[in-house]
PDB file of N, CA and C in Angstrom:
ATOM      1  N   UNK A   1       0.849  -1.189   0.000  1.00  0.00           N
ATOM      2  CA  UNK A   1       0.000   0.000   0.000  1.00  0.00           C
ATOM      3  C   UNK A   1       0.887   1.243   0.000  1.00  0.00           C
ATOM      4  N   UNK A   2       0.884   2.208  -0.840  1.00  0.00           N
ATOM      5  CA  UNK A   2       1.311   3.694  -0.892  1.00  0.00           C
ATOM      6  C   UNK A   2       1.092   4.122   0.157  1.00  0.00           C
ATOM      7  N   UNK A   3       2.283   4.889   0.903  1.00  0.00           N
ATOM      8  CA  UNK A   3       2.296   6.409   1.734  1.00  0.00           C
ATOM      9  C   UNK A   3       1.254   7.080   1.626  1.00  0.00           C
ATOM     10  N   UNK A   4       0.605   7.204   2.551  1.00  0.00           N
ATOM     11  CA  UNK A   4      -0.850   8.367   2.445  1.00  0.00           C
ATOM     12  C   UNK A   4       0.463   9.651   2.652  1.00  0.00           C
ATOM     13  N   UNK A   5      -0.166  10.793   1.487  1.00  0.00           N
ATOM     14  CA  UNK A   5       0.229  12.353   1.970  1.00  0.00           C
ATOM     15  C   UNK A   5      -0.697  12.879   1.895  1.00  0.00           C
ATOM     16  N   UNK A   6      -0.720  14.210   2.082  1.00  0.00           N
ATOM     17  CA  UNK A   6      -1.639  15.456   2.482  1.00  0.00           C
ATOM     18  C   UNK A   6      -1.733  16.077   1.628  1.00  0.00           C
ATOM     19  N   UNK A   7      -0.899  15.675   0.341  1.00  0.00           N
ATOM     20  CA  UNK A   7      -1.153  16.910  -1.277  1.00  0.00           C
ATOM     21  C   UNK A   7      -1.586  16.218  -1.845  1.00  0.00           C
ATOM     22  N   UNK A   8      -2.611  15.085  -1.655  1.00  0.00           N
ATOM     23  CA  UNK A   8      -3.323  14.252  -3.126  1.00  0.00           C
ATOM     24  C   UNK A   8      -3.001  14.036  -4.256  1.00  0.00           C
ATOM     25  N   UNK A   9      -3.431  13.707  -5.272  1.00  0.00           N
ATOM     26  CA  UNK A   9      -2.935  13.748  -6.367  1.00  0.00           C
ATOM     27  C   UNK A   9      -2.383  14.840  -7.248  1.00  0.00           C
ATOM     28  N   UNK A  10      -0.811  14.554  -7.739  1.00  0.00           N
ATOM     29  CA  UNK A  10      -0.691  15.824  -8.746  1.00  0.00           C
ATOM     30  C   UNK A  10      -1.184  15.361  -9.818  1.00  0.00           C
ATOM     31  N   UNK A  11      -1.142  16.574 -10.345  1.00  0.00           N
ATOM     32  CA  UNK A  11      -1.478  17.087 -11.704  1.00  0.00           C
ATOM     33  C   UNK A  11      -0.540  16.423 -12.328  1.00  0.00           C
ATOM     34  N   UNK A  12      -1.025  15.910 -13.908  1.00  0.00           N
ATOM     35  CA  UNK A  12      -0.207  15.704 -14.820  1.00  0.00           C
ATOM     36  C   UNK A  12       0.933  16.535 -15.303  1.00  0.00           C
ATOM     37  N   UNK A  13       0.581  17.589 -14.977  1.00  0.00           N
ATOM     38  CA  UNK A  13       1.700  18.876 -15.250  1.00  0.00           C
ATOM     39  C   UNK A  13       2.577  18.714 -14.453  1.00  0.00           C
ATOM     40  N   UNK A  14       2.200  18.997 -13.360  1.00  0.00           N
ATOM     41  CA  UNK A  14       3.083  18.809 -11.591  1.00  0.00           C
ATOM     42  C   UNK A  14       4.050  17.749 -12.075  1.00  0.00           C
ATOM     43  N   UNK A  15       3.640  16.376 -12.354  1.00  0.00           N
ATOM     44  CA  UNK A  15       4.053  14.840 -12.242  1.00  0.00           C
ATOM     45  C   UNK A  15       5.078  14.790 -13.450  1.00  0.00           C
ATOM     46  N   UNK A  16       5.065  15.341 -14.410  1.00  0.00           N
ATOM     47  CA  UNK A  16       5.801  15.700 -15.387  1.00  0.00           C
ATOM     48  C   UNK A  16       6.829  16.872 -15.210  1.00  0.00           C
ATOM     49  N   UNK A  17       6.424  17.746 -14.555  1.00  0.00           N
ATOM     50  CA  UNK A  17       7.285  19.149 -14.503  1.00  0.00           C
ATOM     51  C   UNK A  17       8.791  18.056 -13.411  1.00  0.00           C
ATOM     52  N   UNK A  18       7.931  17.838 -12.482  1.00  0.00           N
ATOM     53  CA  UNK A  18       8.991  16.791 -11.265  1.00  0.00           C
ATOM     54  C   UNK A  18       9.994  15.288 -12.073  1.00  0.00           C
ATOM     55  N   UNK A  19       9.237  15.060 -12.770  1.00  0.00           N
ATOM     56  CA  UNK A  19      10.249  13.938 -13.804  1.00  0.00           C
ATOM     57  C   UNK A  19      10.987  14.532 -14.483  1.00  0.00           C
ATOM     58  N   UNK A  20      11.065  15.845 -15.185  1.00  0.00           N
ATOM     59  CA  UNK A  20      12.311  16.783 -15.934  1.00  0.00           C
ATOM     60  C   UNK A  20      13.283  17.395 -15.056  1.00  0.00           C
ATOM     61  N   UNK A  21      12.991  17.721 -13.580  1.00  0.00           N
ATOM     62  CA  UNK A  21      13.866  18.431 -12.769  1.00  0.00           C
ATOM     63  C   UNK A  21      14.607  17.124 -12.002  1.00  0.00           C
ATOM     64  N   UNK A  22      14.328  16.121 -12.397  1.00  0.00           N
ATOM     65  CA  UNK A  22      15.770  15.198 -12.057  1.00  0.00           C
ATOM     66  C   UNK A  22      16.945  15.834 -12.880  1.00  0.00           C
ATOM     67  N   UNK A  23      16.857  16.345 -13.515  1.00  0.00           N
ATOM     68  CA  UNK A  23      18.353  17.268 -14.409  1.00  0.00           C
ATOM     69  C   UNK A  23      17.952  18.249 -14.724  1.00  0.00           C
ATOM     70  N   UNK A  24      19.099  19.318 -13.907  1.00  0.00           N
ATOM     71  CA  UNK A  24      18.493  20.398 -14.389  1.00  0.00           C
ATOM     72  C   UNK A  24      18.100  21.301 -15.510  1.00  0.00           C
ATOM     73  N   UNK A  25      16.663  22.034 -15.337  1.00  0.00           N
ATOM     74  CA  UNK A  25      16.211  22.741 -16.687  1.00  0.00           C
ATOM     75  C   UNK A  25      15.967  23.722 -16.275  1.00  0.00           C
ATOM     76  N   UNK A  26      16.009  24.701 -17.563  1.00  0.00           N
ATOM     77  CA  UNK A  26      15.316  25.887 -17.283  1.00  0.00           C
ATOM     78  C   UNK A  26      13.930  26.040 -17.716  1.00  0.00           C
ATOM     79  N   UNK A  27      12.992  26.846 -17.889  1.00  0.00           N
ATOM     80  CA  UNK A  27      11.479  26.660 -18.063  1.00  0.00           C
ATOM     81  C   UNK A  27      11.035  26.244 -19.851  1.00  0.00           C
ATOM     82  N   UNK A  28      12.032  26.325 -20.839  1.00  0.00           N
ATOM     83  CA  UNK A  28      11.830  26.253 -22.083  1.00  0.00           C
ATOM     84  C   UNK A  28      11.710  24.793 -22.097  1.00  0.00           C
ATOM     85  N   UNK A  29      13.049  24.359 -21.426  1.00  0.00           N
ATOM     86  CA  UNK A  29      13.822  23.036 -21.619  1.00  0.00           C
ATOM     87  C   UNK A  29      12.826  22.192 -20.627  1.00  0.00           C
ATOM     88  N   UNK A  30      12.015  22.591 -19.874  1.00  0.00           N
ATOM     89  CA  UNK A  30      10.970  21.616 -19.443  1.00  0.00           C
ATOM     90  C   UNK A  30       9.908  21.816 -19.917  1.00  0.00           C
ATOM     91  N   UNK A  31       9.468  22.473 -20.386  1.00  0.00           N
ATOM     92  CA  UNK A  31       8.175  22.554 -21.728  1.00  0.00           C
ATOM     93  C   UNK A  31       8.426  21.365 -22.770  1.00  0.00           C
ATOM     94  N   UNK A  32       9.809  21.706 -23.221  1.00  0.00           N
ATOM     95  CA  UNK A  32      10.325  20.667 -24.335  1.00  0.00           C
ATOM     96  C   UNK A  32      10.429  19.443 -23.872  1.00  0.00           C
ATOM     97  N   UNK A  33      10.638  19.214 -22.695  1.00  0.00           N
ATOM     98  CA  UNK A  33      10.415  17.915 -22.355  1.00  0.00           C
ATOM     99  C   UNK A  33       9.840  17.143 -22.168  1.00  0.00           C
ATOM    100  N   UNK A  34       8.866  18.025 -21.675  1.00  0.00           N
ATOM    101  CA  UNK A  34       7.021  17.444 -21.500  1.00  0.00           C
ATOM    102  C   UNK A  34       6.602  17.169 -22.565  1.00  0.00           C
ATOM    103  N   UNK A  35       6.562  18.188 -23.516  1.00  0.00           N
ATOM    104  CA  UNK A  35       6.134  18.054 -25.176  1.00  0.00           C
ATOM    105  C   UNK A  35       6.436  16.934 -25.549  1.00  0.00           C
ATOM    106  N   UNK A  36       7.901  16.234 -25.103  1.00  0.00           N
ATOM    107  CA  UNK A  36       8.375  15.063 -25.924  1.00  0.00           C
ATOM    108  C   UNK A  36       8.262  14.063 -25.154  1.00  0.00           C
ATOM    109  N   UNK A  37       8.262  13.981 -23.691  1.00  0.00           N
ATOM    110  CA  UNK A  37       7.888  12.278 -23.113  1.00  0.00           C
ATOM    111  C   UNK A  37       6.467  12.523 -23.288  1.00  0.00           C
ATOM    112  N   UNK A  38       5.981  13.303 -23.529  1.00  0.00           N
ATOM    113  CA  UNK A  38       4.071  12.872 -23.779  1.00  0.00           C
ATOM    114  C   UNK A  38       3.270  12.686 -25.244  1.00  0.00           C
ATOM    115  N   UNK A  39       4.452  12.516 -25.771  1.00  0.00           N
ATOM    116  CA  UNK A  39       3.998  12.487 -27.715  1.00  0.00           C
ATOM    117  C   UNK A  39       3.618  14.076 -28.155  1.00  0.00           C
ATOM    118  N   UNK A  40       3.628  15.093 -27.624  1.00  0.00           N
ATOM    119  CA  UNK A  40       3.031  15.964 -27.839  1.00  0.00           C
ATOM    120  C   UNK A  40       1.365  16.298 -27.340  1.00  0.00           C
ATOM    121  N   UNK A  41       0.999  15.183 -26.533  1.00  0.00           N
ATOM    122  CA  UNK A  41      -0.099  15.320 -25.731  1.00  0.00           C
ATOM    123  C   UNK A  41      -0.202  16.454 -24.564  1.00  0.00           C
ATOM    124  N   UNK A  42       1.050  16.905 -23.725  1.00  0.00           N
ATOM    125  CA  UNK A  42       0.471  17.825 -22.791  1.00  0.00           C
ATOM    126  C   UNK A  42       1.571  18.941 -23.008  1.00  0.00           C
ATOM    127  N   UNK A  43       1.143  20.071 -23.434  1.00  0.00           N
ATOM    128  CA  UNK A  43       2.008  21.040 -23.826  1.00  0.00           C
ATOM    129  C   UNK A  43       1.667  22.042 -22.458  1.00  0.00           C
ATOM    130  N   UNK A  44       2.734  22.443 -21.588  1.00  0.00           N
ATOM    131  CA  UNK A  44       2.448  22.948 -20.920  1.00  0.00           C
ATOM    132  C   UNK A  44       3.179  25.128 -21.388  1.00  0.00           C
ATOM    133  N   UNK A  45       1.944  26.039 -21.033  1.00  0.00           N
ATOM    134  CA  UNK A  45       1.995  27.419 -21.462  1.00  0.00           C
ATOM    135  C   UNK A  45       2.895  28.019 -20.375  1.00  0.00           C
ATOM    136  N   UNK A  46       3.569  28.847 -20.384  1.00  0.00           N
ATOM    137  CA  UNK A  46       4.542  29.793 -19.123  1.00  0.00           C
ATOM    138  C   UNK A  46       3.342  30.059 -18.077  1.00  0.00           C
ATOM    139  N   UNK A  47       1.978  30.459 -18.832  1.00  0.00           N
ATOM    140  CA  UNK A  47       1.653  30.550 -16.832  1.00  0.00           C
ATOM    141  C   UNK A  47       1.432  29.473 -16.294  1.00  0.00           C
ATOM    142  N   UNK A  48       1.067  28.256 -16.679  1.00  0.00           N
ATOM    143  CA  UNK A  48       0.863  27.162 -15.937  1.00  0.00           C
ATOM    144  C   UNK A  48       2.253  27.069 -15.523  1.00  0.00           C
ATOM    145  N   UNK A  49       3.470  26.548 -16.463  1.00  0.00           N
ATOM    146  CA  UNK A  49       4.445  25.876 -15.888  1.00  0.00           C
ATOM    147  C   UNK A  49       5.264  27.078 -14.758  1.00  0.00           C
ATOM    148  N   UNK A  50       5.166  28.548 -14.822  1.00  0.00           N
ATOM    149  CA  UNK A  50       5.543  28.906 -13.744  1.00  0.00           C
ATOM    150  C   UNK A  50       4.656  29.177 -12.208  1.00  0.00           C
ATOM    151  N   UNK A  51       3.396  29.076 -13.009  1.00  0.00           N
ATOM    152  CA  UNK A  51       2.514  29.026 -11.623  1.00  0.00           C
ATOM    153  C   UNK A  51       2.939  27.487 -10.637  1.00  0.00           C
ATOM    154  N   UNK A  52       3.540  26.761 -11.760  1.00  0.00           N
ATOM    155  CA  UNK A  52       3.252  25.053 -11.090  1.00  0.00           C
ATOM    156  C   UNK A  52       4.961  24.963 -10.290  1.00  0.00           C
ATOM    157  N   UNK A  53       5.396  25.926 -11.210  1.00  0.00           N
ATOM    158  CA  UNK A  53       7.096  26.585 -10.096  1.00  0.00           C
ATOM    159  C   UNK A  53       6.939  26.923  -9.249  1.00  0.00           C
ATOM    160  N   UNK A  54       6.099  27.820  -9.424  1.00  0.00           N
ATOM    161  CA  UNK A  54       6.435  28.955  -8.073  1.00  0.00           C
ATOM    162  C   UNK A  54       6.014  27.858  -6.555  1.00  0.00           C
ATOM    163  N   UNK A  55       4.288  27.332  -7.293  1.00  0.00           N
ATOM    164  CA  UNK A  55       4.116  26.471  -5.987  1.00  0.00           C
ATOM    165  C   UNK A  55       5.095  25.205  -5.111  1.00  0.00           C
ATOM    166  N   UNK A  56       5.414  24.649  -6.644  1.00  0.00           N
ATOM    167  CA  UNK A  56       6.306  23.464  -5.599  1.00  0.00           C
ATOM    168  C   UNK A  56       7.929  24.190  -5.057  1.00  0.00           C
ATOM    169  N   UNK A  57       8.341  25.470  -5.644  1.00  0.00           N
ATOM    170  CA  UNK A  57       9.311  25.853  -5.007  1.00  0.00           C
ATOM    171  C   UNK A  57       9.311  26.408  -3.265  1.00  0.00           C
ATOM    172  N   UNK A  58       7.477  27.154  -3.061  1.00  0.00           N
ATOM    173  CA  UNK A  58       7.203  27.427  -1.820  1.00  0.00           C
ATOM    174  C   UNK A  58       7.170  25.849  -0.936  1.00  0.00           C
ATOM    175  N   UNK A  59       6.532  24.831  -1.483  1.00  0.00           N
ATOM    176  CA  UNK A  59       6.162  23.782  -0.729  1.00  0.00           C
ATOM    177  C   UNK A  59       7.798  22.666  -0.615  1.00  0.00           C
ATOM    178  N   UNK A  60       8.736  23.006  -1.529  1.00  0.00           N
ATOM    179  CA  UNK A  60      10.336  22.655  -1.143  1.00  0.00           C
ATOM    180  C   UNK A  60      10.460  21.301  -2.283  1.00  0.00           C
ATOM    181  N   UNK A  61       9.593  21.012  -2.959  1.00  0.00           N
ATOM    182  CA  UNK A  61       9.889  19.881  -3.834  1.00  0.00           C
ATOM    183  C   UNK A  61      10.897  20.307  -5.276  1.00  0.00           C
ATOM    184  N   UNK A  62      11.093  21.596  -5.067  1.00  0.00           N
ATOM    185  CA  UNK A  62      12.056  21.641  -6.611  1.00  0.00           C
ATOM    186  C   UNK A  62      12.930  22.836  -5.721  1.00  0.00           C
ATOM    187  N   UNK A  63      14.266  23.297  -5.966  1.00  0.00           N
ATOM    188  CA  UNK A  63      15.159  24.668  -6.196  1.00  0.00           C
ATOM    189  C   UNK A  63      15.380  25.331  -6.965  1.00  0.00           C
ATOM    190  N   UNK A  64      15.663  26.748  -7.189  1.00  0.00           N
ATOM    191  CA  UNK A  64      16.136  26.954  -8.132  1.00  0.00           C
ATOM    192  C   UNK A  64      17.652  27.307  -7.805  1.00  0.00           C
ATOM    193  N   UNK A  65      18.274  26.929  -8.815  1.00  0.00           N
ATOM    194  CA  UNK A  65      20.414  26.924  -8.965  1.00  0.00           C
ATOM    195  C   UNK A  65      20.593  28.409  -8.920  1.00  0.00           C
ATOM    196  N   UNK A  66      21.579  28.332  -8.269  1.00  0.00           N
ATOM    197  CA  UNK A  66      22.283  29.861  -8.696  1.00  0.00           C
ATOM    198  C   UNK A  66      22.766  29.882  -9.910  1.00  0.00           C
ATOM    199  N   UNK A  67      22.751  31.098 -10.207  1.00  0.00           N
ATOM    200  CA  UNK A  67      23.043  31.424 -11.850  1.00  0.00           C
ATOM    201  C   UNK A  67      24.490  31.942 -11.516  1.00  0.00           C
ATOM    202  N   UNK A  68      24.827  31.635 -13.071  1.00  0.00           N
ATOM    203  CA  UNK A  68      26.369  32.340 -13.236  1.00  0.00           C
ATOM    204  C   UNK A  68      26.259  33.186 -13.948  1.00  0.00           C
ATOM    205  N   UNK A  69      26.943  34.311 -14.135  1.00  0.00           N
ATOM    206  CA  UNK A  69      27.113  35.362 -14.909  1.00  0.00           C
ATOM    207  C   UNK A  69      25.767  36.115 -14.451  1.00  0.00           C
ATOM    208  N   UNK A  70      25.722  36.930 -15.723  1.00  0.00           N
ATOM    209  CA  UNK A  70      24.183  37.359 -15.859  1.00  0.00           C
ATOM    210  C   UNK A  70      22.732  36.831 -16.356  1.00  0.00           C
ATOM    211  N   UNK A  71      23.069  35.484 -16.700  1.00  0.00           N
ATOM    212  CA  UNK A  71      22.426  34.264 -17.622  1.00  0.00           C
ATOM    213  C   UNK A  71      20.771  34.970 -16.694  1.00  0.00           C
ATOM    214  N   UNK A  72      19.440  35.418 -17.616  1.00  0.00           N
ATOM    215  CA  UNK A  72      18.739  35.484 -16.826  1.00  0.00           C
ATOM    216  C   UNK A  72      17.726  33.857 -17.243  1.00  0.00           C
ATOM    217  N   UNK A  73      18.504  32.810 -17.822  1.00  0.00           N
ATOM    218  CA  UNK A  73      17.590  32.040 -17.156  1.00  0.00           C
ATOM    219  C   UNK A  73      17.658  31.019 -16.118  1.00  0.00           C
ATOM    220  N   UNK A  74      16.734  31.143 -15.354  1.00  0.00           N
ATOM    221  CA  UNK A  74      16.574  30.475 -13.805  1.00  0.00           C
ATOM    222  C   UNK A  74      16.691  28.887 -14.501  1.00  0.00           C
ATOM    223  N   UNK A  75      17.206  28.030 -13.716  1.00  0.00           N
ATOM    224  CA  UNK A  75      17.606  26.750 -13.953  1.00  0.00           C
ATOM    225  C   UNK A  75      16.738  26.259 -12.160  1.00  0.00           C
ATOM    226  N   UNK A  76      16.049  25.124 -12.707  1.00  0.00           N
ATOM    227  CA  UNK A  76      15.505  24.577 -11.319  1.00  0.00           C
ATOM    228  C   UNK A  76      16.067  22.604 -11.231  1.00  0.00           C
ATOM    229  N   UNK A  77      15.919  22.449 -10.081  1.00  0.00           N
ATOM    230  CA  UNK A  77      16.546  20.870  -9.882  1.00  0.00           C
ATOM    231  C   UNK A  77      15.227  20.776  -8.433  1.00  0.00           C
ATOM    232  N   UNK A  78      14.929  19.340  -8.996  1.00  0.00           N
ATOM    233  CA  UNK A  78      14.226  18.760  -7.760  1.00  0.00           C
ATOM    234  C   UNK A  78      15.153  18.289  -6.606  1.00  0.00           C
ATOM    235  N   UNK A  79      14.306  18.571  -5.181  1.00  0.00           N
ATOM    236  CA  UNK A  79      14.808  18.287  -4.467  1.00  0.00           C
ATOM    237  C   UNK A  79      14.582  16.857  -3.580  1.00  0.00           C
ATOM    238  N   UNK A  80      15.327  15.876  -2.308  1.00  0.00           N
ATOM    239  CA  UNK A  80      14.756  15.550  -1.886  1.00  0.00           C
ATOM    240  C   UNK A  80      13.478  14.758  -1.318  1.00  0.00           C
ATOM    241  N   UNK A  81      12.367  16.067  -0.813  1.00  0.00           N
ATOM    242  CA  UNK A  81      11.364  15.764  -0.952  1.00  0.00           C
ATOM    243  C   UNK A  81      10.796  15.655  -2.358  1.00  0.00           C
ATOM    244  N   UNK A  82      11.087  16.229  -3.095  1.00  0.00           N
ATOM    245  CA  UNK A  82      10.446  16.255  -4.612  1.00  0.00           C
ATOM    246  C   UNK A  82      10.424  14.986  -5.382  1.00  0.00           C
ATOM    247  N   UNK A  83      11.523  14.541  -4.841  1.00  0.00           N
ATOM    248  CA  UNK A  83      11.511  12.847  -5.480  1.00  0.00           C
ATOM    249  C   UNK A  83      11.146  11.730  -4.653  1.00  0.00           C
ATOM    250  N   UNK A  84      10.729  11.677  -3.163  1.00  0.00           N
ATOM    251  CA  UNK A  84       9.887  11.498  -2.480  1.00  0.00           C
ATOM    252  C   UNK A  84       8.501  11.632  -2.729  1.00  0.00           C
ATOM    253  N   UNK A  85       8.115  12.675  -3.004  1.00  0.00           N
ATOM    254  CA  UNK A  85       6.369  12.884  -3.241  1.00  0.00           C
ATOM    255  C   UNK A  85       6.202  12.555  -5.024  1.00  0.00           C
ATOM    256  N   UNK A  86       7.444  12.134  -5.670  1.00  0.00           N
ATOM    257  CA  UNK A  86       7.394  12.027  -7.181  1.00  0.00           C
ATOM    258  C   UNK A  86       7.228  10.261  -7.055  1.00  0.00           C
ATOM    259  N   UNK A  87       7.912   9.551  -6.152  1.00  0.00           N
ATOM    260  CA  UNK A  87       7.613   8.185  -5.929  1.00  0.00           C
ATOM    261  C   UNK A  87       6.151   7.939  -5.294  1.00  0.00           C
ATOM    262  N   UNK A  88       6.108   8.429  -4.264  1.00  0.00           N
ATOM    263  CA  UNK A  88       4.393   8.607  -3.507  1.00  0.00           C
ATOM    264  C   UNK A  88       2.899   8.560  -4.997  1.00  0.00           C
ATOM    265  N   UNK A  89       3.769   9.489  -5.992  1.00  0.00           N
ATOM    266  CA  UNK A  89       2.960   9.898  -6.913  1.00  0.00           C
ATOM    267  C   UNK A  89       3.107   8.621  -8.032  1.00  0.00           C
ATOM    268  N   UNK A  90       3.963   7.842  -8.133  1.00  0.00           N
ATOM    269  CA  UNK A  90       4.593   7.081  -9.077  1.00  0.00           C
ATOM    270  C   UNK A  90       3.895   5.398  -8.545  1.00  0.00           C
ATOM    271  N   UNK A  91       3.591   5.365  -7.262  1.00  0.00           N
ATOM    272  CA  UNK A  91       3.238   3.979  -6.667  1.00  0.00           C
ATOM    273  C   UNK A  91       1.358   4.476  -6.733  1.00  0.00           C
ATOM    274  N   UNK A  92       0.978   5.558  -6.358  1.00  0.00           N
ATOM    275  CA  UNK A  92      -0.616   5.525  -6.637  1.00  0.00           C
ATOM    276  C   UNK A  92      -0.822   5.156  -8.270  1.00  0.00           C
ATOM    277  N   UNK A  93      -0.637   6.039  -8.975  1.00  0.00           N
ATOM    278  CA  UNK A  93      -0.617   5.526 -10.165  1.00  0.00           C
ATOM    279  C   UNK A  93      -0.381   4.414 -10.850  1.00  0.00           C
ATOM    280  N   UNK A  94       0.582   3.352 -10.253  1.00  0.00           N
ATOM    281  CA  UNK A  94       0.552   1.894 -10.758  1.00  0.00           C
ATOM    282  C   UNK A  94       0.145   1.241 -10.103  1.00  0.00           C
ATOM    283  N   UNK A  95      -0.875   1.522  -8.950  1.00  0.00           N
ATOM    284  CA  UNK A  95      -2.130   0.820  -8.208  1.00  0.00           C
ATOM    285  C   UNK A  95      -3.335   1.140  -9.245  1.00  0.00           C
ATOM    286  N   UNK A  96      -3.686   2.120 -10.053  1.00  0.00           N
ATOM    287  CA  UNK A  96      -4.258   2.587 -10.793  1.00  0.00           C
ATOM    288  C   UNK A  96      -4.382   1.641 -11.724  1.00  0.00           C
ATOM    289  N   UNK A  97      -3.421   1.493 -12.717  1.00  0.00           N
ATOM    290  CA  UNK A  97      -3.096   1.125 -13.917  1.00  0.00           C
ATOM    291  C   UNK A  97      -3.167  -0.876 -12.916  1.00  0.00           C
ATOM    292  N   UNK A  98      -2.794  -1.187 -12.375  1.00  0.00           N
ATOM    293  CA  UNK A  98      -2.877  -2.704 -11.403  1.00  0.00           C
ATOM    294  C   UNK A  98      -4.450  -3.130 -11.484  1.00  0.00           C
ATOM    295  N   UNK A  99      -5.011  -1.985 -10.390  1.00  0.00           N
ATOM    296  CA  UNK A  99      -6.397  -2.458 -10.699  1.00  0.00           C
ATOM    297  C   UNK A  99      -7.430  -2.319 -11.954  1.00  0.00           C
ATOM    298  N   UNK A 100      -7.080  -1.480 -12.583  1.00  0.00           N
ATOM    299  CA  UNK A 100      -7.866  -1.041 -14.152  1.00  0.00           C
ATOM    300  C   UNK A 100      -7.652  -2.449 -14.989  1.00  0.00           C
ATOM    301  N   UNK A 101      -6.780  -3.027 -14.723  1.00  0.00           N
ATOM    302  CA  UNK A 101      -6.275  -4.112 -15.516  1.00  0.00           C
ATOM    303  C   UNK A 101      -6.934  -5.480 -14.974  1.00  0.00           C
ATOM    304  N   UNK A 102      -6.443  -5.439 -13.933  1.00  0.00           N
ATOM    305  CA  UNK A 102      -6.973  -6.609 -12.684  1.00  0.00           C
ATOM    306  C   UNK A 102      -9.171  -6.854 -13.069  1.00  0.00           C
ATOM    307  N   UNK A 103      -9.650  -5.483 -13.153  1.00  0.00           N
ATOM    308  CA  UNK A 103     -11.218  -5.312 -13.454  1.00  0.00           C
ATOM    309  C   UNK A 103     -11.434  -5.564 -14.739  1.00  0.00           C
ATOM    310  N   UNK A 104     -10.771  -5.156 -15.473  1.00  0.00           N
ATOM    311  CA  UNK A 104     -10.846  -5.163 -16.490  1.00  0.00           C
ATOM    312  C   UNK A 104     -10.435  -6.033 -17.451  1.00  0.00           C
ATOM    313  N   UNK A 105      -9.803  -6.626 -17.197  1.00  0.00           N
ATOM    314  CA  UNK A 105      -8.922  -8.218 -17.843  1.00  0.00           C
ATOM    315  C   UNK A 105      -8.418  -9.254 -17.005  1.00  0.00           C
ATOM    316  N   UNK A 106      -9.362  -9.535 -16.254  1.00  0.00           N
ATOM    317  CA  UNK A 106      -8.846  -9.885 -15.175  1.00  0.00           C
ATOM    318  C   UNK A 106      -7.354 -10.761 -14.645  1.00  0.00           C
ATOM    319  N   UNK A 107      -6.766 -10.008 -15.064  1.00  0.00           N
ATOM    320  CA  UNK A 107      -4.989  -9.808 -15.268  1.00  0.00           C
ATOM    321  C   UNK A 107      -4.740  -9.588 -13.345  1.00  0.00           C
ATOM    322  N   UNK A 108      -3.222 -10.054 -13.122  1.00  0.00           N
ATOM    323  CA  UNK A 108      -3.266  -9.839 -11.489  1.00  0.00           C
ATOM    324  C   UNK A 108      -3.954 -10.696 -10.554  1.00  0.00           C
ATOM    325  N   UNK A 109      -3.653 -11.048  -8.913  1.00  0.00           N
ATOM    326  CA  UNK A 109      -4.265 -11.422  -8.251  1.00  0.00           C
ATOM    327  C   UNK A 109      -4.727 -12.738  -8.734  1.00  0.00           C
TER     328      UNK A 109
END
């Protein structure tokens, strides 16, 4: 059985934004990334993907790097907890996909 937490399910955005900040990106380079592990299915726009920054940077699941020079773009890396609540998020979901299968074909168990 999965870790019960207190932030429910993320968002596909969230769950994706947190699988690109295992290396760090800056906000283009995780758009592009999303674009491409999802076939082009979830294109995420600058206000979502920085609204979906700003939050998990207050709640401690991503950082952002110090910059060198004058480079103004912000580079972020998950932290920690971020890959903690990215596993939490990674084991509900293949209880998901377990039982959908299990009901449905009766595959499992």
């Amino acid at each position: 059985m999965p870790k019960q937490t207190d932030q429910g399910p993320l968002t596909e955005g969230v769950y994706y934004i947190l699988l690109a900040l295992h290396t760090p990106m800056h906000g283009y380079g995780i758009m592009q990334f999303v674009k491409n592990i999802s076939n082009n299915r979830v294109n995420l726009g600058p206000g979502t993907l920085y609204g979906a920054i700003n939050n998990m940077l207050e709640k401690g699941w991503i950082q952002a790097l110090e910059t060198v020079g004058d480079s103004r773009k912000k580079e972020y890396v998950i932290t920690d907890l971020g890959r903690e609540i990215t596993e939490i998020e990674l084991e509900r979901l293949l209880e998901l996909v377990y039982n959908g299968q299990y009901t449905l074909r009766g595959e499992g168990k």
